[in-house]
Protein backbone atom coordinates (compact mmCIF):
# COMPACT_ATOMS: atom_id res chain seq x y z
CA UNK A 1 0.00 0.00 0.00
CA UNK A 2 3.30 2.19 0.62
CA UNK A 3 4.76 1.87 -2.72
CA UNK A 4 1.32 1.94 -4.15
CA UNK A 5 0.41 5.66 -2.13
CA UNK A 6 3.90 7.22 -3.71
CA UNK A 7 3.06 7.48 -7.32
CA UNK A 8 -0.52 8.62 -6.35
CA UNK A 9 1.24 11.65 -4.16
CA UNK A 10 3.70 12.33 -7.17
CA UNK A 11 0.69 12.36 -9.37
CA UNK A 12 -1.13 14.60 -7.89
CA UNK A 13 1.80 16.96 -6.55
CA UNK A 14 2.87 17.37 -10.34
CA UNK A 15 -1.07 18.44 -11.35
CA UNK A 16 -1.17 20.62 -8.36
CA UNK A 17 2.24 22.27 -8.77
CA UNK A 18 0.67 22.34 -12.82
CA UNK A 19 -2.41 24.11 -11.76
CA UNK A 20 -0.44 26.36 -9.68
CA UNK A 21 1.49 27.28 -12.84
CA UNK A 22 -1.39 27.78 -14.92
CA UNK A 23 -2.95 30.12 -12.31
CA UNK A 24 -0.07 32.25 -12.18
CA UNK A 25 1.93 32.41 -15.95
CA UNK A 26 -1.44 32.72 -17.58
CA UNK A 27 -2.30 35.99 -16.33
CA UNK A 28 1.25 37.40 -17.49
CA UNK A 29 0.87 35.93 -20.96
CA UNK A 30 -2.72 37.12 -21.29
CA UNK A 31 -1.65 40.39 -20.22
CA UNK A 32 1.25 40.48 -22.09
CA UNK A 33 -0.65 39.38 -25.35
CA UNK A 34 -3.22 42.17 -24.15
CA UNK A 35 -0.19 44.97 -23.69
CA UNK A 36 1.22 43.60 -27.38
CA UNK A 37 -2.28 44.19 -28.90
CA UNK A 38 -3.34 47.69 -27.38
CA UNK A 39 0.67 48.95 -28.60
CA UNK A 40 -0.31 47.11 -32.55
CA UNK A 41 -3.56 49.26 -32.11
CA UNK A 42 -2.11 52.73 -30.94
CA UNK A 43 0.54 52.19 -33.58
CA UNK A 44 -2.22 51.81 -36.08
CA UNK A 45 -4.10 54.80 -34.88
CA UNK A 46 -0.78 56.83 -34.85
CA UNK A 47 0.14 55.52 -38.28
CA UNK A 48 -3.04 56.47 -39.82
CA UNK A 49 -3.50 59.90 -38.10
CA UNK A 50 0.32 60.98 -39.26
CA UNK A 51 -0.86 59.03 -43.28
CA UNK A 52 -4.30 61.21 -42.65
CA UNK A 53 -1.84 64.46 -41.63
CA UNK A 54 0.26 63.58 -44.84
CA UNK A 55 -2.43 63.96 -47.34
CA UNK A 56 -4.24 67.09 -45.49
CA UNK A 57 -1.11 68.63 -46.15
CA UNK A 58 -0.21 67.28 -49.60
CA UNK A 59 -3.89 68.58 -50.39
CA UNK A 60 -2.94 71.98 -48.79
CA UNK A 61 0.49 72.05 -50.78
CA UNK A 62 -1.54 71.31 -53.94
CA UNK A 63 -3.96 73.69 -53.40
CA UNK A 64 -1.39 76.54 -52.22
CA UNK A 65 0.47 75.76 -55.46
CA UNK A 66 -2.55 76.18 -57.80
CA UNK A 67 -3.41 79.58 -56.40
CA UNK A 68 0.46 80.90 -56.73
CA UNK A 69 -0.10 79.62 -60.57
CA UNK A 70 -3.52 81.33 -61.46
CA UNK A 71 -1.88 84.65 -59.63
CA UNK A 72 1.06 84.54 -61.34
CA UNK A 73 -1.13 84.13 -64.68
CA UNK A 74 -3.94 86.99 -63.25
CA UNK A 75 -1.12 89.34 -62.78
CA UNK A 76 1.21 88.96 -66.25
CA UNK A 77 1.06 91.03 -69.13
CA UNK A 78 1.53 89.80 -72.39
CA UNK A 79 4.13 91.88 -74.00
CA UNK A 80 4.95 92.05 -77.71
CA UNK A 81 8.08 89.93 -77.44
CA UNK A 82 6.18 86.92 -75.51
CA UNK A 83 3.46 87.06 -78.19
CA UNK A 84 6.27 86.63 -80.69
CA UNK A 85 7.92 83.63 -78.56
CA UNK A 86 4.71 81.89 -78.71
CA UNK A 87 4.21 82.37 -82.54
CA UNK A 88 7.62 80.55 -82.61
CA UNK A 89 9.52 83.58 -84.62
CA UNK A 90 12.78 84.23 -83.94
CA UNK A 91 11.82 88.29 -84.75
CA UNK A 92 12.89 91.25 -82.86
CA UNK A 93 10.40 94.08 -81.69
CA UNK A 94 12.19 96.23 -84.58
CA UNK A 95 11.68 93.53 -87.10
CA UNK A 96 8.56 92.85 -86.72
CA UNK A 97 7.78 96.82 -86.70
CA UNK A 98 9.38 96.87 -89.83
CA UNK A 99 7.03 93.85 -91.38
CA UNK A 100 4.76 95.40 -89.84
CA UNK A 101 5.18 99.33 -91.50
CA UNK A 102 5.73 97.35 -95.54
CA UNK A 103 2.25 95.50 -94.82
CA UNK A 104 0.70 99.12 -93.86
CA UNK A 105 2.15 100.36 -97.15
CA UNK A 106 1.54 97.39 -99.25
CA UNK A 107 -1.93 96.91 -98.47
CA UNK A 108 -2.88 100.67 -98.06
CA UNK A 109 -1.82 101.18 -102.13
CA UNK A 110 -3.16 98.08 -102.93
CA UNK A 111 -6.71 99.53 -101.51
CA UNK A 112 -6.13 102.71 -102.77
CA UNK A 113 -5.94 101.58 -106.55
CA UNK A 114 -8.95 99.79 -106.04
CA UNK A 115 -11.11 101.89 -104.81
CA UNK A 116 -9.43 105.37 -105.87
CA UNK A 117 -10.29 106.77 -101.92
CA UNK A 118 -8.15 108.14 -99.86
CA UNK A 119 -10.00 106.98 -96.35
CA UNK A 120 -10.32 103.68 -97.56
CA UNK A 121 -6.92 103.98 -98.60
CA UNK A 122 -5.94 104.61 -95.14
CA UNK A 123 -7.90 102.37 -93.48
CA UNK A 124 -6.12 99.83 -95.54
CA UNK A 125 -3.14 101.16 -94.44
CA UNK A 126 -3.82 101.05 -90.98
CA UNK A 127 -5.43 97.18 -91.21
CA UNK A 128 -2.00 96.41 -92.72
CA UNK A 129 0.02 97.98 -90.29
CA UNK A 130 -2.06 97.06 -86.67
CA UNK A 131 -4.27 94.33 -87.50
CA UNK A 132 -2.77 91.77 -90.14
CA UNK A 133 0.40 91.78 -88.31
CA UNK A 134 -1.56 90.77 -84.77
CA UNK A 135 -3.78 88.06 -86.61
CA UNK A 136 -0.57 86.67 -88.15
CA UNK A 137 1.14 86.04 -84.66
CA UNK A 138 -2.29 84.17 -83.38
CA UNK A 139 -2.41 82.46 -86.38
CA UNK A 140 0.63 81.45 -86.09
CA UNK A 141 0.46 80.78 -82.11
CA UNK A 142 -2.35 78.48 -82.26
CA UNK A 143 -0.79 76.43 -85.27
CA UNK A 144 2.28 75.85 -83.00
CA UNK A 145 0.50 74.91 -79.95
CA UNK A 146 -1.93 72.67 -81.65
CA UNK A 147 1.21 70.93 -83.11
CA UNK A 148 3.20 71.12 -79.62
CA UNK A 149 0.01 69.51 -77.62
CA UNK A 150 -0.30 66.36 -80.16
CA UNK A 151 3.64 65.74 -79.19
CA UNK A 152 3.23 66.51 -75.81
CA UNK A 153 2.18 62.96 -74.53
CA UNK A 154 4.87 61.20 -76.10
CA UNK A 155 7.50 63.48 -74.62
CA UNK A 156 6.31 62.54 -71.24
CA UNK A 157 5.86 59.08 -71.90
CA UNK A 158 10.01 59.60 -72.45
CA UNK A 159 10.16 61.32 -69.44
CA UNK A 160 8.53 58.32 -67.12
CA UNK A 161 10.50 55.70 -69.06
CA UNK A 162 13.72 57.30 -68.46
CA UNK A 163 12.60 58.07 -64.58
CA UNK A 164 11.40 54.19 -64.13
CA UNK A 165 15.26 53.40 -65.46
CA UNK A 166 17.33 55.54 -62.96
CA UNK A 167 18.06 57.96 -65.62
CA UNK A 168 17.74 61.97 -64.26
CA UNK A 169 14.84 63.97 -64.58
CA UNK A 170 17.41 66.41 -66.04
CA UNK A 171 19.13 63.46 -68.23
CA UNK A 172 15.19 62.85 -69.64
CA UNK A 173 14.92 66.37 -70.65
CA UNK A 174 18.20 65.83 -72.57
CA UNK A 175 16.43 63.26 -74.43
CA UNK A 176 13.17 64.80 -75.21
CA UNK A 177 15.62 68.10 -76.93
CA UNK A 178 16.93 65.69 -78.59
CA UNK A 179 15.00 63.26 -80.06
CA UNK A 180 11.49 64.57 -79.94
CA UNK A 181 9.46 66.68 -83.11
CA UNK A 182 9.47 70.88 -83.31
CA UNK A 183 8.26 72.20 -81.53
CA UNK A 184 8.66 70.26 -78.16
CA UNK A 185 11.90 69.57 -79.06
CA UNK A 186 13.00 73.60 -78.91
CA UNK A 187 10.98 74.32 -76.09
CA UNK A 188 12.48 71.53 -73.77
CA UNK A 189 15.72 72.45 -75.02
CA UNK A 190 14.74 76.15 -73.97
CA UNK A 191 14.49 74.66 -70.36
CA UNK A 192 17.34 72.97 -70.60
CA UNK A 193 19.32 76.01 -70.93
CA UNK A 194 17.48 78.11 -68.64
CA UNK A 195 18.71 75.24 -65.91
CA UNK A 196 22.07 76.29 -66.85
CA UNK A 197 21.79 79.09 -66.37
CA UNK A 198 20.66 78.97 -62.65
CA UNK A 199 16.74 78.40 -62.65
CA UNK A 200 15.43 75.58 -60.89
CA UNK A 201 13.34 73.20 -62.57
CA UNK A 202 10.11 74.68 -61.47
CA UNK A 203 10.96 78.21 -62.73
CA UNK A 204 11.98 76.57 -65.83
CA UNK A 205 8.78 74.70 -66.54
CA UNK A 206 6.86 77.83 -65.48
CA UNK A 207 8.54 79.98 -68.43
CA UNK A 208 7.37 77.05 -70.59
CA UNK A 209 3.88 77.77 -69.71
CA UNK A 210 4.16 81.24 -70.22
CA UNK A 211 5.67 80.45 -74.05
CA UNK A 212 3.32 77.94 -74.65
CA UNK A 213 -0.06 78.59 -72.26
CA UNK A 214 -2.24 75.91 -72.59
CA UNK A 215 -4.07 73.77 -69.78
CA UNK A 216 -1.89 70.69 -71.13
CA UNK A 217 1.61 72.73 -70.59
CA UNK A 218 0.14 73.86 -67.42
CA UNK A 219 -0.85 70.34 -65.74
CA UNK A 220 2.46 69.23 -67.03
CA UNK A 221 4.18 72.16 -64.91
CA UNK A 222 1.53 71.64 -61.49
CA UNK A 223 2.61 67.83 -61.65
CA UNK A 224 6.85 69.06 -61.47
CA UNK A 225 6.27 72.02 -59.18
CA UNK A 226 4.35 69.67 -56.43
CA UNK A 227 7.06 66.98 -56.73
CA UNK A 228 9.73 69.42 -56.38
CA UNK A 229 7.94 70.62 -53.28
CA UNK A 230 6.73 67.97 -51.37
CA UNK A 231 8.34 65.32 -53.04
CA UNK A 232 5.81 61.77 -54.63
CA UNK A 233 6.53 59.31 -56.85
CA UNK A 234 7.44 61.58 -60.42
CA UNK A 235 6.80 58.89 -62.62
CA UNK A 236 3.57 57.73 -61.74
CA UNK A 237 2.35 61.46 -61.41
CA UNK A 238 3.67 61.54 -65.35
CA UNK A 239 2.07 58.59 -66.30
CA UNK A 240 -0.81 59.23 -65.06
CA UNK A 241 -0.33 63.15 -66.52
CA UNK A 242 -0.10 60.90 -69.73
CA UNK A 243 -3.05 59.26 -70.24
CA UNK A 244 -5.04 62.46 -68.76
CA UNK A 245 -3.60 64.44 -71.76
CA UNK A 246 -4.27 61.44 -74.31
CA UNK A 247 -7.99 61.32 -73.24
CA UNK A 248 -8.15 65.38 -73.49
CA UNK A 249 -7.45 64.83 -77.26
CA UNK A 250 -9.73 62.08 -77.83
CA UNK A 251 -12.53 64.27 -76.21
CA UNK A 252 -11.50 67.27 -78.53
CA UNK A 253 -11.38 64.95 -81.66
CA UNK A 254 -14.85 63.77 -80.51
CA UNK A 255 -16.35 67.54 -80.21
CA UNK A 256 -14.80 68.55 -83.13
CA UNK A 257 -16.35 65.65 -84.97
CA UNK A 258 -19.87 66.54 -83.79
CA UNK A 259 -19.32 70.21 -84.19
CA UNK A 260 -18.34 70.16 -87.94
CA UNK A 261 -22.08 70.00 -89.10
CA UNK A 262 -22.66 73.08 -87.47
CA UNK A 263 -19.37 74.69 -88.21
CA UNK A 264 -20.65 73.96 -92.26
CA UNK A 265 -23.79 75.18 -91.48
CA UNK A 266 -21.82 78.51 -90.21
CA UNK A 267 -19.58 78.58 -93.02
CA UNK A 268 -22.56 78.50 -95.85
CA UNK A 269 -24.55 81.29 -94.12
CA UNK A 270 -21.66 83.40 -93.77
CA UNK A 271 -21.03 83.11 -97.59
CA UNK A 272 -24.42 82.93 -98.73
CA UNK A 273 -24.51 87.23 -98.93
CA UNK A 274 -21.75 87.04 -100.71
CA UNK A 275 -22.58 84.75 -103.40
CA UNK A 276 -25.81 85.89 -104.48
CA UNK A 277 -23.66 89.62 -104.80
CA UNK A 278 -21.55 88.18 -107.24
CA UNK A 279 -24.64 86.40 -109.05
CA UNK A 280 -26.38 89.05 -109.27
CA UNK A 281 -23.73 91.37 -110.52
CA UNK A 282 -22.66 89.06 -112.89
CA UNK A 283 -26.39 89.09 -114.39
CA UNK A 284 -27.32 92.17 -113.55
CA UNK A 285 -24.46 95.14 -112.57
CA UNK A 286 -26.55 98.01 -113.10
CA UNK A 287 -29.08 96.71 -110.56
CA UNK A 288 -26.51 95.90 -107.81
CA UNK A 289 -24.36 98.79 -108.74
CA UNK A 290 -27.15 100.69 -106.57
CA UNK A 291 -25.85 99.67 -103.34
CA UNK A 292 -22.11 101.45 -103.61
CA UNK A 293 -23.40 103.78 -105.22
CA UNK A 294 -25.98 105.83 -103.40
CA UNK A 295 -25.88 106.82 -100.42
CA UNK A 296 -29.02 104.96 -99.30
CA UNK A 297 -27.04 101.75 -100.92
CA UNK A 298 -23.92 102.39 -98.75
CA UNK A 299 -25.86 102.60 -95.96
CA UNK A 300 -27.45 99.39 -96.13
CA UNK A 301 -24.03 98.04 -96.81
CA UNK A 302 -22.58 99.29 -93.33
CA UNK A 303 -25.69 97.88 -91.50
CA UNK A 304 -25.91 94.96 -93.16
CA UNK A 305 -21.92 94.27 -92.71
CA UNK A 306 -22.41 94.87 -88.91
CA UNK A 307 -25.34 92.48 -88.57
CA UNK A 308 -23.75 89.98 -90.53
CA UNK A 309 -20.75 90.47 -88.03
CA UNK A 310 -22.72 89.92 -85.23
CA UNK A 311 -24.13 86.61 -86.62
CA UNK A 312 -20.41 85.17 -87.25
CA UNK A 313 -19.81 85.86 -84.06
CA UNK A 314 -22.49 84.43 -82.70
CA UNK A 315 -22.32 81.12 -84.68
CA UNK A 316 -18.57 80.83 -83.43
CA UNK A 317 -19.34 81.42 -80.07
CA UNK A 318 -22.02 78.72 -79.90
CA UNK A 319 -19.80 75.94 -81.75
CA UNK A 320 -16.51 76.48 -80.36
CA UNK A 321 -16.17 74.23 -77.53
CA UNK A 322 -13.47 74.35 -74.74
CA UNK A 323 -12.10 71.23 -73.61
């Protein structure tokens, strides 16, 4: 019974001293697991408040960039030599006087043989010398940019490829100089030397916007200014900068499509006064003859011109669509 009672007291002095054990670990691990899971939760609440913190204040550094932009633009003048930088004319302010005073002449004789009147003579004169030079440089102007914006995308595209390689924002710039069509290949290398010459990136791309201001030109110069600032991931910003400015031509390829029906429609009405004129001269001169000359005619001329000004105007202004 001896040697039978000492494995029964080892037995049960192992699950007591097991029990006592339990009782007492357990409450350290469980409070242990329970310290370990409050400090996973406060880092998770201090992790989110600080990623919460870091977009309030990307948001504000967006937001305080944009309004610098649109004061900056507010508050410039366009001066003569600017509007010659975007026509992409390498013309001084006394060349293009100088164009300017043999148009004044040229077209001011040219109206004065015609018409055998001084006044008009002048008028021509001063349409030569004031407006045809002006309509020249928008002309001009908005052929460039339309060319610049349809090779805009693929010069970023460059951009991100080089970035996603290790090459240098700088080093992509190079490339796009180099390798990419007129006239996005003169205005990069523009920036490129106004980085030489001590300008920061940001002040670089802003001159581009002011030579070439368009929405695209200024998106493209938002996305460097905010990296340069508060720093983000370049190439996605581009990429995404990319396909933004891909899908803004599709859309304006799309209007313009549905818009050319009414743009015809414009086009015929606008030249519908002045083909019957010619008809009717050609039939019948002495019967249309009456309208330049009398003074009843000529003044049906003049308020039939303005009207028909008015109604040009309109019609443009109702089918040209801003993307």
């Amino acid at each position: 019974m001896g040697a039978l009672n000492l494995p029964l007291a080892a037995g049960l002095c192992a699950v007591a001293a097991g029990a006592v054990a339990y009782a007492v670990v357990l409450p350290l691990v469980s409070g242990e697991r329970r310290a370990a899971q409050r400090l996973k939760a406060v880092s998770a609440s201090v992790s989110a408040a600080a990623t919460r913190g870091v977009a309030v204040n990307r948001r504000e550094q967006v937001a305080k960039t944009l309004n610098e932009i649109d004061a900056k633009a507010k508050g410039r003048k366009v001066s003569l030599e600017l509007k010659i930088a975007r026509a992409g004319l390498s013309w001084t302010k006394q060349t293009y006087y100088l164009v300017s005073a043999i148009l004044a002449v040229l077209l001011g004789f040219v109206v004065l043989a015609l018409t055998e009147s001084p006044v008009a003579g002048a008028g021509g004169a001063f349409a030569g010398g004031l407006g045809l030079p002006l309509w020249l440089l928008a002309w001009l102007r908005k052929r460039r940019i339309k060319k610049f914006i349809l090779e805009l995308p693929n010069a970023v595209d460059v951009i991100v490829r080089g970035i996603r390689t290790g090459i240098p924002v700088s080093d992509c710039f190079r490339i796009v100089s180099r390798e990419a069509e007129e006239p996005v290949r003169g205005e990069f290398k523009t920036v490129i030397e106004t980085q030489t010459l001590g300008l920061s990136l940001t002040e670089s791309i802003a001159r581009l916007h002011d030579r070439v201001p368009v929405p695209e030109v200024n998106f493209f110069a938002i996305v460097i200014s905010i990296q340069q600032q508060s720093g983000g991931n370049l190439s996605e910003a581009l990429s995404n900068l990319s396909r933004i400015l891909r899908e803004r031509r599709k859309m304006a390829g799309k209007v313009q499509a549905m818009s050319m029906e009414a743009k015809a429609s414009g086009g015929i009405i606008a030249a519908l006064p002045f083909v019957v004129t010619m008809i009717t001269y050609l039939t019948s001169p002495e019967y249309i003859s009456l309208l330049w000359t009398t003074d009843t005619g000529k003044l049906a001329l003049a308020g039939s011109a303005v009207w028909m000004m008015l109604g040009v105007f309109t019609m443009k202004k109702m089918i040209n669509f801003k993307i």
